[in-house]
N, C-alpha and C. Protein backbone atom coordinates (compact mmCIF):
# COMPACT_ATOMS: atom_id res chain seq x y z
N UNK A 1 -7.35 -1.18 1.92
CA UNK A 1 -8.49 -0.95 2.77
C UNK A 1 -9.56 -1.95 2.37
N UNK A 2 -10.24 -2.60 3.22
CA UNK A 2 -11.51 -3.34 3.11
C UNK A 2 -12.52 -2.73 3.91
N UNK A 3 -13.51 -3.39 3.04
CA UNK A 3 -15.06 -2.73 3.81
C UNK A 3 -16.21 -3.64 3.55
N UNK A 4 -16.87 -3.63 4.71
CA UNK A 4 -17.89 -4.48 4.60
C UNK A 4 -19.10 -3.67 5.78
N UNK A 5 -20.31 -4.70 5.99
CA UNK A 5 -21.35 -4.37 6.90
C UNK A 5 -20.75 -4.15 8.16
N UNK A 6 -19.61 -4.47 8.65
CA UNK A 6 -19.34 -4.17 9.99
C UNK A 6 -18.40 -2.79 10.24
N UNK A 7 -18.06 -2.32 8.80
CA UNK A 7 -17.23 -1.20 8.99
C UNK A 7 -15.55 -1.45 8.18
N UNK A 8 -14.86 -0.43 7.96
CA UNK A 8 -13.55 -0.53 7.08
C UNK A 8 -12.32 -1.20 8.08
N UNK A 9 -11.29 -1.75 7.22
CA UNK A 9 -9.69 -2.55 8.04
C UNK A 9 -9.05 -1.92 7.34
N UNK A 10 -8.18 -1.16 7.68
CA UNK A 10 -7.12 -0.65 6.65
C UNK A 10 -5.49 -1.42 7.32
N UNK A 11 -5.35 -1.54 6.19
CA UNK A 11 -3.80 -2.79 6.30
C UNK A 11 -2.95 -2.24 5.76
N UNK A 12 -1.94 -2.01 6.54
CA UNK A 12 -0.60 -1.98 5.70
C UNK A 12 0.15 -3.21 5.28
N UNK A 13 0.57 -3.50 4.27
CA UNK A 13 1.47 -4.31 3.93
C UNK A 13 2.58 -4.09 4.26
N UNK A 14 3.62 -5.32 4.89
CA UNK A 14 4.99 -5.26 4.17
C UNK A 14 5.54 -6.48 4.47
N UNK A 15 6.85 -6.83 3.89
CA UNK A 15 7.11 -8.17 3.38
C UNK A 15 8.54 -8.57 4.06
N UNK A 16 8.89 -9.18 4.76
CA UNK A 16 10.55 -9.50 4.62
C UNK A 16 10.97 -10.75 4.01
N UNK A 17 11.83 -10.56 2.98
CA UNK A 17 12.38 -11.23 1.91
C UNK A 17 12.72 -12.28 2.88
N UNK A 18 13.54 -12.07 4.12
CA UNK A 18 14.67 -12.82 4.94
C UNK A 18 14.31 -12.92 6.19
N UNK A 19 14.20 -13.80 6.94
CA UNK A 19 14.20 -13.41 8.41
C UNK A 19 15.61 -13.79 8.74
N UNK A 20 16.24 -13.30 9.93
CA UNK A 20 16.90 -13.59 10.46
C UNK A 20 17.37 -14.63 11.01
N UNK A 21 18.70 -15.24 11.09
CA UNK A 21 18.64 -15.91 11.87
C UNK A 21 18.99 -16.25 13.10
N UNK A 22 19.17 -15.34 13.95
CA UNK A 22 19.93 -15.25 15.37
C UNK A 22 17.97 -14.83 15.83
N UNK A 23 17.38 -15.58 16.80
CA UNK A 23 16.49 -15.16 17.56
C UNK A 23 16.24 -13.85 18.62
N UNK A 24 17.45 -13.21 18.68
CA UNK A 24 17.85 -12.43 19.39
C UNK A 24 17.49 -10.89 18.22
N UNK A 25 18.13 -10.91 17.12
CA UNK A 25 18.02 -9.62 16.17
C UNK A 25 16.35 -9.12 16.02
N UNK A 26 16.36 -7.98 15.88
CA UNK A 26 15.17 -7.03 16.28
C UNK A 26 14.86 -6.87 14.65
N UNK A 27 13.32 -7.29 14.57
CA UNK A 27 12.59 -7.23 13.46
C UNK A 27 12.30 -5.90 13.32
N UNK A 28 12.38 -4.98 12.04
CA UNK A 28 11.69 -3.97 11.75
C UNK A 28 10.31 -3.96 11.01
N UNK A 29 9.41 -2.83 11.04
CA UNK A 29 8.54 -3.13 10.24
C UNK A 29 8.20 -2.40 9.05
N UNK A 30 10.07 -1.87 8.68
CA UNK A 30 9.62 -1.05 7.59
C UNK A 30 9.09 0.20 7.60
N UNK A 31 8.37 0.47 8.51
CA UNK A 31 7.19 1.75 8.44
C UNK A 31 8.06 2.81 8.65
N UNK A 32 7.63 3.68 7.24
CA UNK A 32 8.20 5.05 8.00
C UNK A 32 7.64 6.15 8.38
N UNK A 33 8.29 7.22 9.16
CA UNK A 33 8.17 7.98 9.90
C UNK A 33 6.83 8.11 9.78
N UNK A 34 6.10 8.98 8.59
CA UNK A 34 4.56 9.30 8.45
C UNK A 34 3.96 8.26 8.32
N UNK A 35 4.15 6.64 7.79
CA UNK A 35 2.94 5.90 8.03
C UNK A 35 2.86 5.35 9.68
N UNK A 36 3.77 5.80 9.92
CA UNK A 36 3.71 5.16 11.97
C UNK A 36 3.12 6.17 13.02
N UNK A 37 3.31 7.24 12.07
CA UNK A 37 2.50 8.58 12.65
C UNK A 37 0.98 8.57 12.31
N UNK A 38 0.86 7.92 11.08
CA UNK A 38 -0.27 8.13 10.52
C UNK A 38 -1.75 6.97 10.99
N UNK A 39 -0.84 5.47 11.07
CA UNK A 39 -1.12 4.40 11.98
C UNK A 39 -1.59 4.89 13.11
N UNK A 40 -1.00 5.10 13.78
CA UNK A 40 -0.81 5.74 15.47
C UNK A 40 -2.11 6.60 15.51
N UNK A 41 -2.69 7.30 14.54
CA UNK A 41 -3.36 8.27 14.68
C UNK A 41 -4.44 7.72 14.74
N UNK A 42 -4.68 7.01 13.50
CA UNK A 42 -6.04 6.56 12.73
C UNK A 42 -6.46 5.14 14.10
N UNK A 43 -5.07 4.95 14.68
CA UNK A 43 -5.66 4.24 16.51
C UNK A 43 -6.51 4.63 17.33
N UNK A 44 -5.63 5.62 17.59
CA UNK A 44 -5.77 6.52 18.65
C UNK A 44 -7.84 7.24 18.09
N UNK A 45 -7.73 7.23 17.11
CA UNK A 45 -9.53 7.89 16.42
C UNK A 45 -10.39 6.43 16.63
N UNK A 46 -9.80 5.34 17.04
CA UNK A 46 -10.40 4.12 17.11
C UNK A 46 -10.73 3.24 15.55
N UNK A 47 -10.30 3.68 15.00
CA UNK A 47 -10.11 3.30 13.50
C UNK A 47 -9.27 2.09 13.41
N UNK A 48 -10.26 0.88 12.71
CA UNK A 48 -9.67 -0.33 13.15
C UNK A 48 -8.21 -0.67 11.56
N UNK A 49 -6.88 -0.48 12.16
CA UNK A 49 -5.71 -0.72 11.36
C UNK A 49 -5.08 -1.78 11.93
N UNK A 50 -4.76 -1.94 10.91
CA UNK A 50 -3.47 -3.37 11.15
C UNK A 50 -2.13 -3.14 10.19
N UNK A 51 -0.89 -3.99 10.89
CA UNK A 51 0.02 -3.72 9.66
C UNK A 51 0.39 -5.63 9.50
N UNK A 52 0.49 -5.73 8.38
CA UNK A 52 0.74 -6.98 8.03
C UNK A 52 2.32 -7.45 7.43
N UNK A 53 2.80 -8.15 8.31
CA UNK A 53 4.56 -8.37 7.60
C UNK A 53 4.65 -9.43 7.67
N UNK A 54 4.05 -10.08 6.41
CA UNK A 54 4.56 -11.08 5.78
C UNK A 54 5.68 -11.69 5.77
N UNK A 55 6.11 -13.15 5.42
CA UNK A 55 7.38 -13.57 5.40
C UNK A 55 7.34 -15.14 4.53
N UNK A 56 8.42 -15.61 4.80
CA UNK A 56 7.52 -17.11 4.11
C UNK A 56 7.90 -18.09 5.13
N UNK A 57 7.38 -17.99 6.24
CA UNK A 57 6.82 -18.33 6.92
C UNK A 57 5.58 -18.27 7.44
N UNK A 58 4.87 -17.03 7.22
CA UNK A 58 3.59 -16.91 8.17
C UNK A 58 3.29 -15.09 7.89
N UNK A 59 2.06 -14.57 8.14
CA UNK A 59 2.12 -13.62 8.43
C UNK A 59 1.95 -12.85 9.71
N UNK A 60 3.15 -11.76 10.06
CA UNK A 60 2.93 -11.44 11.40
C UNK A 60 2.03 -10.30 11.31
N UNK A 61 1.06 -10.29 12.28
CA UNK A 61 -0.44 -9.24 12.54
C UNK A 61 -0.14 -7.86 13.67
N UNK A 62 0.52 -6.83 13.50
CA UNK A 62 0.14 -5.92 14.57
C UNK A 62 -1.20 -5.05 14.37
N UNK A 63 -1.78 -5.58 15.57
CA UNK A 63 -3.19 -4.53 15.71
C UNK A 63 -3.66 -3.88 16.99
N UNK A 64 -2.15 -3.58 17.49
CA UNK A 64 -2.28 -2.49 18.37
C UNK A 64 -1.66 -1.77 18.27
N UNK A 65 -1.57 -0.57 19.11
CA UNK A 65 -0.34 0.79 18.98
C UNK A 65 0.91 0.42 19.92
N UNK A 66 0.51 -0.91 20.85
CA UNK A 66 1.64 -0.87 22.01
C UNK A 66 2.34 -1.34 21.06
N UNK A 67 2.26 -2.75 20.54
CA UNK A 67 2.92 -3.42 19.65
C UNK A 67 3.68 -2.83 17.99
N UNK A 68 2.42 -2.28 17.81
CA UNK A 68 3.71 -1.13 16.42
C UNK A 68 4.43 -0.43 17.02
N UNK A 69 4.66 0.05 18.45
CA UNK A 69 5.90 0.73 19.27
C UNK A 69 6.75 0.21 19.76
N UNK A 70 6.94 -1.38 19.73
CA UNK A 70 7.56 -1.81 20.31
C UNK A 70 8.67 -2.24 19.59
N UNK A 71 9.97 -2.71 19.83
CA UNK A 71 11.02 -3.85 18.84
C UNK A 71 10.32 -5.32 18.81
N UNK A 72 10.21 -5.69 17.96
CA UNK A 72 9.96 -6.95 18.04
C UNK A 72 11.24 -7.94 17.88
N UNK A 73 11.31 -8.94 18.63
CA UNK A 73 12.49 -9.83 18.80
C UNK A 73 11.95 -10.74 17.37
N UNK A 74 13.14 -11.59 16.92
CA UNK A 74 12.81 -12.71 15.46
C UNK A 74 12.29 -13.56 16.20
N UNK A 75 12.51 -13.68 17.82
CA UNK A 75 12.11 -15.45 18.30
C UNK A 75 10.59 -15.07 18.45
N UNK A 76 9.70 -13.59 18.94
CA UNK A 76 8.74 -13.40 19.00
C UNK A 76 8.28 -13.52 17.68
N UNK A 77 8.64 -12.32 16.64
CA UNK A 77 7.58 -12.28 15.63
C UNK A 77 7.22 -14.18 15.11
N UNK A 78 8.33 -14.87 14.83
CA UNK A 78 8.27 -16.25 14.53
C UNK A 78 7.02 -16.79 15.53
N UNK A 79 7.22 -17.09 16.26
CA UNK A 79 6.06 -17.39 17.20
C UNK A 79 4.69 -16.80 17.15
N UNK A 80 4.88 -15.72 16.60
CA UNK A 80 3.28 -15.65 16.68
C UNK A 80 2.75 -15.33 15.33
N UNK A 81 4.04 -15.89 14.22
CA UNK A 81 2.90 -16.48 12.47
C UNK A 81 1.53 -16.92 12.88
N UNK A 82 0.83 -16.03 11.77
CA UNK A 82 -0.30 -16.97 11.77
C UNK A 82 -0.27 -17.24 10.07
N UNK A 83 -0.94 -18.12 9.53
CA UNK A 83 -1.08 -18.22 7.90
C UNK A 83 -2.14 -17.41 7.37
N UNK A 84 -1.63 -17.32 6.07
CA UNK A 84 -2.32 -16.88 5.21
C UNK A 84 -4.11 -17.11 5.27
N UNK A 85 -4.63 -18.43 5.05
CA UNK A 85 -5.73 -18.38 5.25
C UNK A 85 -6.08 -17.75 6.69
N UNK A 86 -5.38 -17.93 7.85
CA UNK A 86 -6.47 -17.27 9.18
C UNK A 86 -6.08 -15.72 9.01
N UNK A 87 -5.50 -15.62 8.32
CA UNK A 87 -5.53 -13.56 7.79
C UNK A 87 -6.75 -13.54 7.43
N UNK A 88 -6.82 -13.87 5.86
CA UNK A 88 -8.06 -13.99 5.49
C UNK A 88 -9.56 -13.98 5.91
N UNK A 89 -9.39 -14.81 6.77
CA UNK A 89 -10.56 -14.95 7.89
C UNK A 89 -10.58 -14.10 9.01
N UNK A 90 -9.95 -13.62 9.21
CA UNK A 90 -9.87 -12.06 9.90
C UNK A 90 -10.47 -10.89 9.06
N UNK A 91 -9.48 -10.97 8.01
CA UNK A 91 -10.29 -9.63 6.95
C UNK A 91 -11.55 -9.81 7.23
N UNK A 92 -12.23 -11.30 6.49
CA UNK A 92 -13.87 -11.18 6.55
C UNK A 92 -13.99 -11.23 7.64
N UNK A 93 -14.20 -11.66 8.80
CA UNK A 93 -14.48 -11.79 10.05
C UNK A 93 -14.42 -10.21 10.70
N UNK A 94 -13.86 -9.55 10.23
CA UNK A 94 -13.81 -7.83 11.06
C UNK A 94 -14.56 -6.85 9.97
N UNK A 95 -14.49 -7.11 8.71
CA UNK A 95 -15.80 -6.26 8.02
C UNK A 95 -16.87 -6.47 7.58
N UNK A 96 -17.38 -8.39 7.73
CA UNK A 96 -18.30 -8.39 7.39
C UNK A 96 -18.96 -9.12 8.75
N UNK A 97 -18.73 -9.12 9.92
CA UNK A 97 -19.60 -9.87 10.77
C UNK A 97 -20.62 -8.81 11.76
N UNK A 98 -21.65 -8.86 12.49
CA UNK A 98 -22.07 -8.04 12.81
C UNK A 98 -22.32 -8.18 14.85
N UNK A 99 -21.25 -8.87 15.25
CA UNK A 99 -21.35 -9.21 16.35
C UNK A 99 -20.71 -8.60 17.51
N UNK A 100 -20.95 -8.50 18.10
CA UNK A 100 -20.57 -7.44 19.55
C UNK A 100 -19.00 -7.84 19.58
N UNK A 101 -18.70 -8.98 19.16
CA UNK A 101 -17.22 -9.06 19.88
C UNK A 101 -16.60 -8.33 18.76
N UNK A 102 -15.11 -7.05 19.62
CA UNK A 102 -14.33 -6.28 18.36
C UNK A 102 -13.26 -7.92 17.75
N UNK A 103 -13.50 -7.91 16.21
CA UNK A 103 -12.55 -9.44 15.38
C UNK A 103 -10.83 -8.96 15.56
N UNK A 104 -10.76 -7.32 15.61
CA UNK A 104 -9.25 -6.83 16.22
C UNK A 104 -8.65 -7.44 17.69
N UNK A 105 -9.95 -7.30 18.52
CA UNK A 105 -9.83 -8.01 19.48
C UNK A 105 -9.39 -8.91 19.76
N UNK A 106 -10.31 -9.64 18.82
CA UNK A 106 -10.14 -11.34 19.34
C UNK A 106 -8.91 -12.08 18.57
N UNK A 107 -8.36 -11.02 17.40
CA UNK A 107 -7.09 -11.71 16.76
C UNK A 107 -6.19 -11.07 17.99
N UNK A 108 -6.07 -10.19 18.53
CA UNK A 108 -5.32 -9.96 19.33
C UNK A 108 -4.95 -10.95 21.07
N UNK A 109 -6.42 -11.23 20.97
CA UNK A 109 -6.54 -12.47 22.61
C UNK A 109 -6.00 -13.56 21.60
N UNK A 110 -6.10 -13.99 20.71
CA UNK A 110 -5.42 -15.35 20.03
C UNK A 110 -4.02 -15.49 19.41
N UNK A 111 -3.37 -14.10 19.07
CA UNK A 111 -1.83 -13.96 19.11
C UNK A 111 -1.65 -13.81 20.86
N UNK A 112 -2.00 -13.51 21.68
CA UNK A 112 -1.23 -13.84 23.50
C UNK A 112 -1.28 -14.64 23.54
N UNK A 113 -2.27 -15.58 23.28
CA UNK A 113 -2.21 -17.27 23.88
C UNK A 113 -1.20 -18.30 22.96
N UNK A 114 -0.80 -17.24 21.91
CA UNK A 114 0.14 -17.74 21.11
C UNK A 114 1.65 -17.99 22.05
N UNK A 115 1.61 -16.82 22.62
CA UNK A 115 3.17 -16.68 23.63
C UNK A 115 3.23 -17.33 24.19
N UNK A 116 2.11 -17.91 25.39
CA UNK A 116 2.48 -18.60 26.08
C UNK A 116 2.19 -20.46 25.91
């Protein structure tokens, strides 16, 4: 959990040793039953969460509920790495900035424009 002037991020970690290599095989995110219940919840209360799955490639960012519900494909999660430092700059950027735009948000409008 982080906290700053703009309010708390609570992150889950998790890591895959391996990615796959067929673009087609469905990424998991690890989470079980009660932290996806528990995620889901602390959403749904507007409570700003993220889950973070690392790789060594990039880290992939879910910070919505559609997206922690969904399968994620390997050719998607790959595509929308972002690195280590622009994590970083998210953390600070969502608890310590004090500006109208939600920083969940806007990492979220900048992983779509990733897709296409």
């Amino acid at each position: 959990m982080y906290a700053g002037p703009s309010g708390m991020l609570f992150v889950e970690y998790k890591y895959l040793k391996n990615l796959p290599k067929k673009d087609t095989t469905v990424i998991t995110t690890g989470l079980s039953p009660l932290q996806l219940n528990w995620l889901n919840q602390m959403m749904d209360y507007g409570h700003r969460c993220v889950v973070a799955i690392g790789s060594s490639r990039g880290i992939f960012v879910i910070s919505d509920a559609n997206t922690l519900n969904e399968n994620i494909s390997n050719a998607k999660f790959q595509s929308l790495l972002i690195s280590l430092d622009e994590f970083i700059e998210y953390i600070c950027n969502t608890v310590n900035t004090n500006e109208s735009i939600n920083p969940s948000r806007k990492l979220q409008t900048d992983l779509e424009r990733k897709k296409t």
